[in-house]
C-alpha atoms as a PDB file:
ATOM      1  CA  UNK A   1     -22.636 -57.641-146.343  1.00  0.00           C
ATOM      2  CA  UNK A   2     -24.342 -54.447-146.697  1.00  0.00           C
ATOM      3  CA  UNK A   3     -25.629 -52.333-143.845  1.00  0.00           C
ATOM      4  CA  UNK A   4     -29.699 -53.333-144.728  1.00  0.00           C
ATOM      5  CA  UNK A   5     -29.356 -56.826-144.941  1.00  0.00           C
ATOM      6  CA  UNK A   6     -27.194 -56.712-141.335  1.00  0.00           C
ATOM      7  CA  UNK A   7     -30.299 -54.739-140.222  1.00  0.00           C
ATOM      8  CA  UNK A   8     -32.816 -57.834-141.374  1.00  0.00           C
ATOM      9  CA  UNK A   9     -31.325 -60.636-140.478  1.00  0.00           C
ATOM     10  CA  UNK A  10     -30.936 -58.462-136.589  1.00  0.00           C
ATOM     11  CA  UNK A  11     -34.582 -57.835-136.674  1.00  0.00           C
ATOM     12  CA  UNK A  12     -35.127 -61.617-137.696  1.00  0.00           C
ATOM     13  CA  UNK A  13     -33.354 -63.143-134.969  1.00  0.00           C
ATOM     14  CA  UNK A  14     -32.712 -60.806-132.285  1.00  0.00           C
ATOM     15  CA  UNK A  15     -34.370 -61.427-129.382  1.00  0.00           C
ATOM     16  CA  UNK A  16     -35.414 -57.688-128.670  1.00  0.00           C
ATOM     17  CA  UNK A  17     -34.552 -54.456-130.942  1.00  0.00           C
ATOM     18  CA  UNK A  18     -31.273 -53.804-131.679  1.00  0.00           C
ATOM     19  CA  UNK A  19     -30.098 -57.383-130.211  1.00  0.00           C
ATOM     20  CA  UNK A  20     -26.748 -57.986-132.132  1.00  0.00           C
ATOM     21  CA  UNK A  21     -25.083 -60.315-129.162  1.00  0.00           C
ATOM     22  CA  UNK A  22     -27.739 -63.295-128.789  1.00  0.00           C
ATOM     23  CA  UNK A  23     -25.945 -66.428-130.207  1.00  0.00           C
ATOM     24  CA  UNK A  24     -28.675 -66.475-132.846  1.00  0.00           C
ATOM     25  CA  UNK A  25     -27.933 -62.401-134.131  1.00  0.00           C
ATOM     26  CA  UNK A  26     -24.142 -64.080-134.227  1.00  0.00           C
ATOM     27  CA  UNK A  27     -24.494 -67.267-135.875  1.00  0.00           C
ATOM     28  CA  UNK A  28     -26.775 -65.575-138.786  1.00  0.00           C
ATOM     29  CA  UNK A  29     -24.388 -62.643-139.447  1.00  0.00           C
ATOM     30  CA  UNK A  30     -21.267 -65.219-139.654  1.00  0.00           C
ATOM     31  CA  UNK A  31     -23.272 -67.850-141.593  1.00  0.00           C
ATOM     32  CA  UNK A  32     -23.875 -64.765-144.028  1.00  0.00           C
ATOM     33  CA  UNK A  33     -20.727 -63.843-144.241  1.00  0.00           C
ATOM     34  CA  UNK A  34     -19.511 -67.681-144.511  1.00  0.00           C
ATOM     35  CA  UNK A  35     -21.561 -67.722-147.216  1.00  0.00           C
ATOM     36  CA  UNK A  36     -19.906 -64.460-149.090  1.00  0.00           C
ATOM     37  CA  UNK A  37     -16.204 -65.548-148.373  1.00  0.00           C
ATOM     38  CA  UNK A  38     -17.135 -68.903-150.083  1.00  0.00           C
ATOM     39  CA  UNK A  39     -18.050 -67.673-153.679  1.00  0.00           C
ATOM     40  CA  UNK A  40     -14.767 -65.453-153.007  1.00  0.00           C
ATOM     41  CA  UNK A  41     -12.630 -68.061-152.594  1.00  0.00           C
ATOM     42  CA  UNK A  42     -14.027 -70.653-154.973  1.00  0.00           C
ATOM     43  CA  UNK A  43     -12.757 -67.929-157.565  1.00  0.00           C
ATOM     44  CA  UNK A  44     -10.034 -66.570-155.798  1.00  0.00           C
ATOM     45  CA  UNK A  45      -8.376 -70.212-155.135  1.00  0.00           C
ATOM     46  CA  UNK A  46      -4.988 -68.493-153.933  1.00  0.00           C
ATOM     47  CA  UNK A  47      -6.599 -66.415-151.126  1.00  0.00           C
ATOM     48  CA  UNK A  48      -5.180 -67.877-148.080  1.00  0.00           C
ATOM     49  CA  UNK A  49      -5.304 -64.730-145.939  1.00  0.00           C
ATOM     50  CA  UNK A  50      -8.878 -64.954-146.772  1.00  0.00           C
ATOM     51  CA  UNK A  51      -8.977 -68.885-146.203  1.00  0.00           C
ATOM     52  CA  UNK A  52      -7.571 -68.128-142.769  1.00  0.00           C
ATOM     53  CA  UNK A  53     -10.578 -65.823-141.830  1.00  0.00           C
ATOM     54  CA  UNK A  54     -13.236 -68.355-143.554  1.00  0.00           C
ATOM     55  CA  UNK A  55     -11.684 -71.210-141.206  1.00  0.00           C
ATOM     56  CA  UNK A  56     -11.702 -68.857-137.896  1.00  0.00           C
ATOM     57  CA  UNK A  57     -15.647 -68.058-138.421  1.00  0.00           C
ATOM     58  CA  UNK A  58     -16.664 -71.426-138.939  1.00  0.00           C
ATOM     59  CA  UNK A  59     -14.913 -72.065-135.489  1.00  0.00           C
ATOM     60  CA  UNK A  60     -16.738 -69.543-134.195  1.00  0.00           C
ATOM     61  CA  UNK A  61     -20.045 -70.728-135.391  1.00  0.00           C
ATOM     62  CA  UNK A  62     -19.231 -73.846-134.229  1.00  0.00           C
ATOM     63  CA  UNK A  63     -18.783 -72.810-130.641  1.00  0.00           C
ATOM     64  CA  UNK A  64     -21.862 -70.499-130.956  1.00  0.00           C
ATOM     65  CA  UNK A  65     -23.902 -73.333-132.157  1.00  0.00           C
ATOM     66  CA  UNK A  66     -22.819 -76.216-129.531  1.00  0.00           C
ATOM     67  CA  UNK A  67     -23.803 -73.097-126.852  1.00  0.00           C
ATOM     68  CA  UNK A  68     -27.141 -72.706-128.412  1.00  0.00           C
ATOM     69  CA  UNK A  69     -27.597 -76.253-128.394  1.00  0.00           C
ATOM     70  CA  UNK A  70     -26.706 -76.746-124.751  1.00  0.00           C
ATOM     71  CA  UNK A  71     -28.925 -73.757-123.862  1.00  0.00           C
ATOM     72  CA  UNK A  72     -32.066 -73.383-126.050  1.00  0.00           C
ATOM     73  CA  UNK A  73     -32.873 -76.251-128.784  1.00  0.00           C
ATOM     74  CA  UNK A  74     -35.461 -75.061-130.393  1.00  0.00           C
ATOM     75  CA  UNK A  75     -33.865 -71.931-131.336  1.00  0.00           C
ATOM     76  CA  UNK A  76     -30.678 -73.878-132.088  1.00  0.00           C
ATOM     77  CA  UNK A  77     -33.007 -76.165-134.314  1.00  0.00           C
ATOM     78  CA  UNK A  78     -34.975 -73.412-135.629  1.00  0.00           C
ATOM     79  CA  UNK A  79     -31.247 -71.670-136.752  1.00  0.00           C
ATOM     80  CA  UNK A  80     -29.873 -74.754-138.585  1.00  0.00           C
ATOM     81  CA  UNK A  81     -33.022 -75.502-140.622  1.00  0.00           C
ATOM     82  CA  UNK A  82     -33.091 -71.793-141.881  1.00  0.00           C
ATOM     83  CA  UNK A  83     -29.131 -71.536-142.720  1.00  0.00           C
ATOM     84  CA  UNK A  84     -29.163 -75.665-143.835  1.00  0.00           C
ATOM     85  CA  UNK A  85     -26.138 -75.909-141.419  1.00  0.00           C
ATOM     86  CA  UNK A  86     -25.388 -79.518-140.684  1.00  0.00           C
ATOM     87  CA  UNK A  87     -26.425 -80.633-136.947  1.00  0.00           C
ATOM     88  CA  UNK A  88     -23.948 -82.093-134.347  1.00  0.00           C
ATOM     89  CA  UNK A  89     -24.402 -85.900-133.967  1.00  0.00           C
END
């Protein structure tokens, strides 16, 4: 992820300028970056130093998201619609 789209999706969801800690900034940049790792490994099958990254951020999105969810639903609503992450039952 280059240094302008980091800069967008900040602007997008940050809560004020230059908000990069709001569970929102976070759960964009790793769903981004989720995203990326994906199309590596589908043709990099043997990647498992890579695999083992992937699996820690979606564990961390995971925990961001059940936060957002306990905190703010809307924005937690508003997050999964836009990144067509799956909601918790």
């Amino acid at each position: 992820m280059d240094k302008a789209v980091k800069a967008d999706l900040v602007a997008k969801w940050g809560r004020k300028a230059g908000d990069t800690g709001s569970p929102e900034v976070q759960i964009a940049l790793l769903s981004t970056r989720i995203t990326e790792l994906t199309g590596h490994l589908k043709n990099n099958p043997k990647d498992h130093s890579t695999r083992r990254g992937l699996m820690a951020m979606v564990a961390l999105r995971k925990k961001l998201l059940a936060y957002l969810l306990r905190e703010n639903r809307e924005r937690y609503l508003a997050v999964t619609e836009a990144f067509g992450i799956r909601r918790a039952k």
